[in-house]
N, C-alpha and C. Protein backbone atom coordinates (compact mmCIF):
# COMPACT_ATOMS: atom_id res chain seq x y z
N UNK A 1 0.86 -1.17 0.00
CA UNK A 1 0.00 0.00 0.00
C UNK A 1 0.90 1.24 0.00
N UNK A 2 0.70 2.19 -0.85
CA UNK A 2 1.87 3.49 -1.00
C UNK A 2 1.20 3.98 0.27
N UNK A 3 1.88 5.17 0.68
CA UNK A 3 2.14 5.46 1.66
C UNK A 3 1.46 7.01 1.08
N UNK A 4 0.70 7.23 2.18
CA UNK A 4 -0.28 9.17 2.05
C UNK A 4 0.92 10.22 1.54
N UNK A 5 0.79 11.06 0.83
CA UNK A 5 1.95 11.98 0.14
C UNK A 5 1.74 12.88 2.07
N UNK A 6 2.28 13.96 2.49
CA UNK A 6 2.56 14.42 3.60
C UNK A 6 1.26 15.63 3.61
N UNK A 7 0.71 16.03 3.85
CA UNK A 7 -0.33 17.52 4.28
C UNK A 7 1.00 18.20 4.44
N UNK A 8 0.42 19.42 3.35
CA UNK A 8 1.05 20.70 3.19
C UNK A 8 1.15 21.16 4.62
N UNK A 9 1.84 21.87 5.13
CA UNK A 9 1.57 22.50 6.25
C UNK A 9 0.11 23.89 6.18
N UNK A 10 0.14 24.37 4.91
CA UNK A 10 -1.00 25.30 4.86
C UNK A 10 -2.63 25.00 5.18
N UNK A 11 -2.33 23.63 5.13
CA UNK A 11 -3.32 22.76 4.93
C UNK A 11 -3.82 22.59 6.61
N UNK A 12 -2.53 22.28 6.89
CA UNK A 12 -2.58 22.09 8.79
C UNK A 12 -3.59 23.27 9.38
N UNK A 13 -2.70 23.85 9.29
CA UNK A 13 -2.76 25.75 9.76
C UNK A 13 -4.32 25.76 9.68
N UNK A 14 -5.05 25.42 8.00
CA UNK A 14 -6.32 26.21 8.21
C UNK A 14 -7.28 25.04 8.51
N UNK A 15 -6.67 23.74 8.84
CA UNK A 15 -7.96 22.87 9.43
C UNK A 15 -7.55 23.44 10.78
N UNK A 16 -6.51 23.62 11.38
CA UNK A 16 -6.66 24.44 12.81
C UNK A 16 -7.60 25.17 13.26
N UNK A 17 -7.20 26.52 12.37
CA UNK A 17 -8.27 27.28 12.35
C UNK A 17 -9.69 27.09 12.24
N UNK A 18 -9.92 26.39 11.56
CA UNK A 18 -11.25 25.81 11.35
C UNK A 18 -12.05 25.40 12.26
N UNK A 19 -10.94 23.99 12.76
CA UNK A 19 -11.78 23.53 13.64
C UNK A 19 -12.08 24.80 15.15
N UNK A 20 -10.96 25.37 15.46
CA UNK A 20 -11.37 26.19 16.42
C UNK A 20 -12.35 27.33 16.37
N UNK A 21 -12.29 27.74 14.88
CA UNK A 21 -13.71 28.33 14.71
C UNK A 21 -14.87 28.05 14.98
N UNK A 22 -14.88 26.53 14.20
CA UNK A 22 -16.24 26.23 14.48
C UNK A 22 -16.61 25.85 15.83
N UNK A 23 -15.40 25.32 16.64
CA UNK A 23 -16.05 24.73 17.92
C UNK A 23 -16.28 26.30 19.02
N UNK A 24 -15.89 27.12 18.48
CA UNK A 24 -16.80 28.79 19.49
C UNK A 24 -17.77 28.84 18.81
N UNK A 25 -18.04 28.56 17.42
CA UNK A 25 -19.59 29.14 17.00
C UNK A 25 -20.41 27.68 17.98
N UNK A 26 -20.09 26.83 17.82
CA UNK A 26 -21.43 25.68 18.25
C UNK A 26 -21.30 25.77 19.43
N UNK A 27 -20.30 26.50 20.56
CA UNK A 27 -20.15 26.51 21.79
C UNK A 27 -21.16 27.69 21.96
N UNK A 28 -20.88 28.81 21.65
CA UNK A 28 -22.01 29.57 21.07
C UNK A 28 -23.70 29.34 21.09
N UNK A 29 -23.58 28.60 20.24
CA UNK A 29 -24.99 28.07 19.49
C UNK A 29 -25.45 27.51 20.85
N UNK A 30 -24.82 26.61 21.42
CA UNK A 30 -25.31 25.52 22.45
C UNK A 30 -25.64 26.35 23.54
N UNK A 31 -24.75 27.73 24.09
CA UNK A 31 -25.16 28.61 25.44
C UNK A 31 -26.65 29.31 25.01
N UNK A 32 -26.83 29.71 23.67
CA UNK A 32 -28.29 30.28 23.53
C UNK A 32 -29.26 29.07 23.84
N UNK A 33 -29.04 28.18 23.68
CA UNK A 33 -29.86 26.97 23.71
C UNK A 33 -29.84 26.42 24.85
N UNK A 34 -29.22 27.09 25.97
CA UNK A 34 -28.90 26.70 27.45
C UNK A 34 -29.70 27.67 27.77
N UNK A 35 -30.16 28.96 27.04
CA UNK A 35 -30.45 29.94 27.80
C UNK A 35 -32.04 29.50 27.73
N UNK A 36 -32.41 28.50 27.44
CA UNK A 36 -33.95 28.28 27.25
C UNK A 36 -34.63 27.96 28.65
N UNK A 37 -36.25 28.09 28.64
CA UNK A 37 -37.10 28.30 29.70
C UNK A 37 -37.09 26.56 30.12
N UNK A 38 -36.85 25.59 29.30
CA UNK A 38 -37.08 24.20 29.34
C UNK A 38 -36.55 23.36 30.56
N UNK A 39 -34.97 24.15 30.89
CA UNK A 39 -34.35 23.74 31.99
C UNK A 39 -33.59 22.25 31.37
N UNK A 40 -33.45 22.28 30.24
CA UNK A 40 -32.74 20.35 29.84
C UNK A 40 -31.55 20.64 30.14
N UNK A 41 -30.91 19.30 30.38
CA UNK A 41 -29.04 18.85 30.19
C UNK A 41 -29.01 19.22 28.66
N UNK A 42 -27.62 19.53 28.47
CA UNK A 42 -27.60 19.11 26.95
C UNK A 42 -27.45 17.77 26.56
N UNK A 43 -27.07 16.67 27.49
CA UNK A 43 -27.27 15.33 26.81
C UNK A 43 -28.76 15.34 26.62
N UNK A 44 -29.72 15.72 27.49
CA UNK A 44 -31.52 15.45 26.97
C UNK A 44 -32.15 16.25 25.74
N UNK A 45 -31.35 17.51 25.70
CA UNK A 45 -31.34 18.24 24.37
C UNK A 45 -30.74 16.94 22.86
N UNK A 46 -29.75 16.55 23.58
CA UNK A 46 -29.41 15.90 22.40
C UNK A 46 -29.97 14.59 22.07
N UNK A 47 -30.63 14.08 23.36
CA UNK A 47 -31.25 12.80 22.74
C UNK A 47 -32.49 13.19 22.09
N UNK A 48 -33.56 14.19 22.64
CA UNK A 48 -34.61 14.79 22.05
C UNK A 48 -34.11 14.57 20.68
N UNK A 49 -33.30 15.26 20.30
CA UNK A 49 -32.75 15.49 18.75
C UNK A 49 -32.46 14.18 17.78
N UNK A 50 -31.79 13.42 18.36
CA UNK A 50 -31.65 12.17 17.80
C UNK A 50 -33.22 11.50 17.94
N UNK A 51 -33.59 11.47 18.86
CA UNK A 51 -35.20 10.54 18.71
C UNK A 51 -36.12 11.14 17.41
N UNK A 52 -35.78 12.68 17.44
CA UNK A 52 -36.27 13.25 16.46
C UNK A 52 -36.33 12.66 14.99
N UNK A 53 -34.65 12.83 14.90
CA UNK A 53 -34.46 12.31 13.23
C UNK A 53 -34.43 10.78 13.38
N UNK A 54 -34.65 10.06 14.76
CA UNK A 54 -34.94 8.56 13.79
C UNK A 54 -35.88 8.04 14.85
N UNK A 55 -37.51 8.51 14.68
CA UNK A 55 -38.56 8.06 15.33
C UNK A 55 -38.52 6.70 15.34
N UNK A 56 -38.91 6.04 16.93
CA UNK A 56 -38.93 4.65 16.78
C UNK A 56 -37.67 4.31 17.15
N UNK A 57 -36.58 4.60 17.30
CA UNK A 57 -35.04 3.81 18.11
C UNK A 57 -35.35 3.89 19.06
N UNK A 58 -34.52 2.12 18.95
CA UNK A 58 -34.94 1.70 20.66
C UNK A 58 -33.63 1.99 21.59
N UNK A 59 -34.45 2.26 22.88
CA UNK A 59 -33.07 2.26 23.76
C UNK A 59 -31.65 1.88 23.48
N UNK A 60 -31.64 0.79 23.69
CA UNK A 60 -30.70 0.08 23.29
C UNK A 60 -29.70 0.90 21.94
N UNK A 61 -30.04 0.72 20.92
CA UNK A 61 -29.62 1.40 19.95
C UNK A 61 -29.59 2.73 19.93
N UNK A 62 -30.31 3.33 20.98
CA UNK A 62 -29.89 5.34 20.92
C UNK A 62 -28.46 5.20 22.14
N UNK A 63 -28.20 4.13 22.96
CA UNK A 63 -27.46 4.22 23.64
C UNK A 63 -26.46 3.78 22.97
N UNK A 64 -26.27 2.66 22.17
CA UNK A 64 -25.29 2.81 21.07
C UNK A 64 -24.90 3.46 20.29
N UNK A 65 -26.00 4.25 20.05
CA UNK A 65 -25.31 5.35 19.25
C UNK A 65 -24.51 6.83 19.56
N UNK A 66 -25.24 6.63 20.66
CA UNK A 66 -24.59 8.08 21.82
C UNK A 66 -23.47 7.62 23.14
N UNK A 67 -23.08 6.26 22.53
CA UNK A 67 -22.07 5.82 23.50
C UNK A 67 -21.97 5.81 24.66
N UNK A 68 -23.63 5.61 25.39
CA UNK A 68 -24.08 5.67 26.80
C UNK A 68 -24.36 4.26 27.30
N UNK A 69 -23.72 4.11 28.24
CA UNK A 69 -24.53 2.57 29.15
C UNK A 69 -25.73 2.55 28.53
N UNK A 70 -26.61 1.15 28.79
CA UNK A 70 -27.49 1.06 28.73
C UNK A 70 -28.79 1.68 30.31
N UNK A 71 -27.93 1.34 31.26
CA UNK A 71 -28.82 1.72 32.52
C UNK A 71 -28.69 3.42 32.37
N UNK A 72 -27.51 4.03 31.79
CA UNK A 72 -27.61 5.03 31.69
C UNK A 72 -28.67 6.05 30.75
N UNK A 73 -28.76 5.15 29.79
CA UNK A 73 -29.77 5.92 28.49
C UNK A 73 -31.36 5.37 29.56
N UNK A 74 -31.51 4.54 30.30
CA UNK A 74 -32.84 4.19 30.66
C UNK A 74 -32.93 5.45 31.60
N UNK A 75 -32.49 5.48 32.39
CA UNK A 75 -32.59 7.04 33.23
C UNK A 75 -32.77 8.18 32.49
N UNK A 76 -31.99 8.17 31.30
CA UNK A 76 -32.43 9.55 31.02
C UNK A 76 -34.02 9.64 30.05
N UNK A 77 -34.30 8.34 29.39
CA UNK A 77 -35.47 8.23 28.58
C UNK A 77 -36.78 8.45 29.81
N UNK A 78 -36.38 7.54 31.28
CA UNK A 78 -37.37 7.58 32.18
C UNK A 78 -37.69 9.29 32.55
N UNK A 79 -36.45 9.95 32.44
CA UNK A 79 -36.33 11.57 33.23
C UNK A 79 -37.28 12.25 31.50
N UNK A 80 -36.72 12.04 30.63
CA UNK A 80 -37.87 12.44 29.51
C UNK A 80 -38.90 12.40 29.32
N UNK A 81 -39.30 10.79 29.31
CA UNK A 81 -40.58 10.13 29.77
C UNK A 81 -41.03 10.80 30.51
N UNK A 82 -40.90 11.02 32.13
CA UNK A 82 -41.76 12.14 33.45
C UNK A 82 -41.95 13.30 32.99
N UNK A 83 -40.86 14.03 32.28
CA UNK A 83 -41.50 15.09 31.68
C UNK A 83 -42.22 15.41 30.84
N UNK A 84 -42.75 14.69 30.08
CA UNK A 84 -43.63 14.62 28.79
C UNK A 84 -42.88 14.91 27.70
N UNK A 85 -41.95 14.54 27.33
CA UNK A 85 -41.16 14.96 26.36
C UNK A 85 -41.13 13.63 25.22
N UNK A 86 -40.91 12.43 25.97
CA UNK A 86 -40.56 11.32 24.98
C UNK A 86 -41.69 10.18 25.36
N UNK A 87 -42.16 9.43 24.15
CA UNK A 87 -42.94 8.01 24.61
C UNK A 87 -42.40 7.07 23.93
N UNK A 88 -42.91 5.81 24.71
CA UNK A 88 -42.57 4.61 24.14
C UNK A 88 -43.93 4.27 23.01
N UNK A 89 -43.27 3.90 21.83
CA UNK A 89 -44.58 3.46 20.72
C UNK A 89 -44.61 2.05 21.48
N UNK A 90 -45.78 1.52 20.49
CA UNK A 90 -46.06 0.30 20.85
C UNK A 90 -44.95 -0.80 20.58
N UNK A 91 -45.57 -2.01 21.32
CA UNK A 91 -44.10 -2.72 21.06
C UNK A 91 -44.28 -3.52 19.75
N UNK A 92 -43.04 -3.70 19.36
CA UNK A 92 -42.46 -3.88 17.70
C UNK A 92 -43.38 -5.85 17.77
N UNK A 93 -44.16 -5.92 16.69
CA UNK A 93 -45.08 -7.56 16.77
C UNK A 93 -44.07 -8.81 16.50
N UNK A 94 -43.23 -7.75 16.35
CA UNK A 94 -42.03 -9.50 15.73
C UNK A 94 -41.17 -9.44 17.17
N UNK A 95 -40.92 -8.54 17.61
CA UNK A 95 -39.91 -8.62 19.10
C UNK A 95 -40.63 -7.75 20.14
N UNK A 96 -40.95 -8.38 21.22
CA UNK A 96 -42.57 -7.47 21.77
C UNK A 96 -41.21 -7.04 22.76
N UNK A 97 -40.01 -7.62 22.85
CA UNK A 97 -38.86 -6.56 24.01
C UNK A 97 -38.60 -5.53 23.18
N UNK A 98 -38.30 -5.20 21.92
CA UNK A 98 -38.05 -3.82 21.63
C UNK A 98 -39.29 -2.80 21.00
N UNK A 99 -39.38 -1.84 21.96
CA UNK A 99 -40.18 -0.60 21.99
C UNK A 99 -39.06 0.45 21.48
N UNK A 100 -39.77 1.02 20.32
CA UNK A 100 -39.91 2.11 19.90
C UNK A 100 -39.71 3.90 20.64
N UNK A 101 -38.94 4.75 20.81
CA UNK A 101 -38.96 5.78 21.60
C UNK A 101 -39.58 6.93 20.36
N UNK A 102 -40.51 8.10 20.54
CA UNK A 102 -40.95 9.02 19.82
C UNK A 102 -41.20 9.90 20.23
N UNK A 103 -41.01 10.91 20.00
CA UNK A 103 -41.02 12.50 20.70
C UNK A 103 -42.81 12.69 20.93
N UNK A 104 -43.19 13.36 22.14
CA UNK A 104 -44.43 13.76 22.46
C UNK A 104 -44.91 14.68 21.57
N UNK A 105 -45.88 15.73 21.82
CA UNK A 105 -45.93 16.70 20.83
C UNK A 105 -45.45 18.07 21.92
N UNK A 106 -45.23 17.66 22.95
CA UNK A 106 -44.59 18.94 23.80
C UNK A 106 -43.36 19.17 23.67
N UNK A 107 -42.88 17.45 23.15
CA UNK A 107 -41.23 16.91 23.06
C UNK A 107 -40.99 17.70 21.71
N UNK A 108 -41.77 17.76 20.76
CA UNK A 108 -41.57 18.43 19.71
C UNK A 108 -41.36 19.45 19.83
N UNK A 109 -42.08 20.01 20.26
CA UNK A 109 -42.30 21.75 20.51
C UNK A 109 -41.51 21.84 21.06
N UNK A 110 -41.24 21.45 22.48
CA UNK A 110 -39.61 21.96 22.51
C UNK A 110 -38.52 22.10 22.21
N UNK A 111 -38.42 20.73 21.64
CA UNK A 111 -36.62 20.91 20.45
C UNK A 111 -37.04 21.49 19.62
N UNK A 112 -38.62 22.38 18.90
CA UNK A 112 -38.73 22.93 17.96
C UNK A 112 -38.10 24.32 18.71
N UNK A 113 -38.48 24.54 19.93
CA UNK A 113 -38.45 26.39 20.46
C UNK A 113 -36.64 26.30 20.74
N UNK A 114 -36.09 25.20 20.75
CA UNK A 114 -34.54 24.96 20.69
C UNK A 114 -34.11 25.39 19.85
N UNK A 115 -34.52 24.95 18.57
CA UNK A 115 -33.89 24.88 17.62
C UNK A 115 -33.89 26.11 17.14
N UNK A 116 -35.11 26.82 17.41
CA UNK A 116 -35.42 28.16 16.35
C UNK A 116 -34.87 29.27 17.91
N UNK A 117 -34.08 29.22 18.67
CA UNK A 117 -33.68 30.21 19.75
C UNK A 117 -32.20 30.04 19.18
N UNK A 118 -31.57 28.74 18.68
CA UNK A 118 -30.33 28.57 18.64
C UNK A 118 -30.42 29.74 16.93
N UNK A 119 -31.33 29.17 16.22
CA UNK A 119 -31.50 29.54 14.77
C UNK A 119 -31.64 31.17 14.50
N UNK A 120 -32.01 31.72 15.59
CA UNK A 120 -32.15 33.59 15.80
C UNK A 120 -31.19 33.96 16.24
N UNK A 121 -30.38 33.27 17.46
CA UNK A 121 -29.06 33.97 17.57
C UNK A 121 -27.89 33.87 16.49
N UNK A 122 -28.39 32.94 15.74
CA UNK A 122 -26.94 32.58 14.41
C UNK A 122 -27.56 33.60 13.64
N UNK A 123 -28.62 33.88 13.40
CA UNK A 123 -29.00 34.91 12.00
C UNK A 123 -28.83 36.38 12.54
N UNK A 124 -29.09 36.39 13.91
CA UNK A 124 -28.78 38.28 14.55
C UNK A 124 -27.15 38.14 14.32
N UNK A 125 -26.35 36.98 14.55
CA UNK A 125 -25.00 37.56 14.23
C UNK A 125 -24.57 37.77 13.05
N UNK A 126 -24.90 37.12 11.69
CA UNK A 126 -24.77 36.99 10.03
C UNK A 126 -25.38 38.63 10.13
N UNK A 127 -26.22 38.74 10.52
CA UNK A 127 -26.95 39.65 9.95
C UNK A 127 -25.97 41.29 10.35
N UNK A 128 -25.17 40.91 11.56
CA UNK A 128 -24.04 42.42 12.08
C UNK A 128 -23.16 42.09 10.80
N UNK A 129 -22.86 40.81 10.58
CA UNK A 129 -21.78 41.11 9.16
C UNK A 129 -21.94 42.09 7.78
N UNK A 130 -20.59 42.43 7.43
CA UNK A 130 -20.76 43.05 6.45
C UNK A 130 -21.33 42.50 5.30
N UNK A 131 -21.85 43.00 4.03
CA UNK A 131 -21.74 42.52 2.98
C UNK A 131 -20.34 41.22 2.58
N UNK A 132 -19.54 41.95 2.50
CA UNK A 132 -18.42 40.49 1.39
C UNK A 132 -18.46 39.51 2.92
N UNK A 133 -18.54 40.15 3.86
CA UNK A 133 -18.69 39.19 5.25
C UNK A 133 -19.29 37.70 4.88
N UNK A 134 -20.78 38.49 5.02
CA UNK A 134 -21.68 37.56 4.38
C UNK A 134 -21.44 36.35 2.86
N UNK A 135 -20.76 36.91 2.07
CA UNK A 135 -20.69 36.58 0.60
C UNK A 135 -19.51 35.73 0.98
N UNK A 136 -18.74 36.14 1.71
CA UNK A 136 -17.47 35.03 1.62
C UNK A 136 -18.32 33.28 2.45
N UNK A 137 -18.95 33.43 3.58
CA UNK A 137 -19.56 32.61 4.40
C UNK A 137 -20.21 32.13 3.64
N UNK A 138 -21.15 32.25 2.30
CA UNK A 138 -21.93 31.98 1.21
C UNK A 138 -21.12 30.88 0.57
N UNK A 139 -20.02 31.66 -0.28
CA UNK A 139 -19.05 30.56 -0.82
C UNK A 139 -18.20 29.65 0.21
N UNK A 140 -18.00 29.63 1.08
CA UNK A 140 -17.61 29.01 2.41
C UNK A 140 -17.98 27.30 2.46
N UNK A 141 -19.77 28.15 2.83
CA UNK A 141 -20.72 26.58 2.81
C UNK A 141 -20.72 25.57 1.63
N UNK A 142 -20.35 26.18 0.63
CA UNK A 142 -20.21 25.05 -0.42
C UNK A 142 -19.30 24.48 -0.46
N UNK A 143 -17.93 24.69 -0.05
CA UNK A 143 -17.00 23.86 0.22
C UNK A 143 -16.62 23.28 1.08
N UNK A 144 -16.94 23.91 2.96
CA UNK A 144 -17.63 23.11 3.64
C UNK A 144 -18.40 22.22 3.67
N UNK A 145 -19.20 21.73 2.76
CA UNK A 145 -20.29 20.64 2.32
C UNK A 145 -19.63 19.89 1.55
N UNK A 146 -18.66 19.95 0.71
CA UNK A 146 -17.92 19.27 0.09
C UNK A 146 -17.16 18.59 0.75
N UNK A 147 -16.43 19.40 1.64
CA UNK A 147 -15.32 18.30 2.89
C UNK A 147 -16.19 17.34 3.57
N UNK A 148 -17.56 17.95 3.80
CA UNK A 148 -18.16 17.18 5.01
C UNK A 148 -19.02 15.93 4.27
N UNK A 149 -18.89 15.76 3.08
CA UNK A 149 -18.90 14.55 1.81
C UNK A 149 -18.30 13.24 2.18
């Protein structure tokens, strides 16, 4: 197997940069989203979110996927569960042990009022930018989307 040619050093430098950029904007993003009336952890913010995009994962498998114990993901589904945030669907007819987890409609609404508190503070800051500000961040995302390919 040949061997990787070496990363430019320029190359270094601006995934540096990069990454430290981005991790103040989402550090950022995440304190407006702390600043909410809801009172969540951000791990319950984040499981909300994942139950979101894949209605129906079972325990088991959201804890695999979020690299949590299993007794650990049951505590936090039970602490969701009490709050009205998450339910169990019915149980699956071919394996009556795995149940289904699905956001309530309060569970919704709240990672919806999350999402759109995190989504107003990113657009009040775009929006202090200048013009080419803006236009460079434009052409930005398309090649950002390309790396993230």
């Amino acid at each position: 197997m040949p061997a990787e040619p070496p990363i430019p050093k320029h190359a270094i430098a601006l995934a540096d940069d990069l990454r430290t950029a981005l991790h103040h904007v989402f550090r950022r993003i995440r304190q407006e989203g702390d600043s909410d009336p809801h009172g969540l952890s951000l791990q319950h913010k984040l499981l909300l979110s994942a139950i979101s995009t894949t209605p129906g994962i079972g325990v088991a498998e959201l804890a695999r996927m979020e690299k949590l114990r299993g007794p650990t993901m049951s505590g936090h589904i039970k602490a969701l569960e009490n709050a009205g945030l998450v339910r169990r669907d019915t149980p699956n007819p071919e394996d009556r042990r795995r149940v289904g987890l699905l956001l309530t409609e309060q569970g919704a609404a709240v990672l919806q009022d999350i999402r759109s508190r995190r989504l107003d503070w990113l657009a009040r800051k775009l929006a202090q930018l200048p013009p080419e500000g803006a236009q460079a961040l434009r052409h930005a995302i398309q090649y950002l989307n390309e790396v993230g390919e």
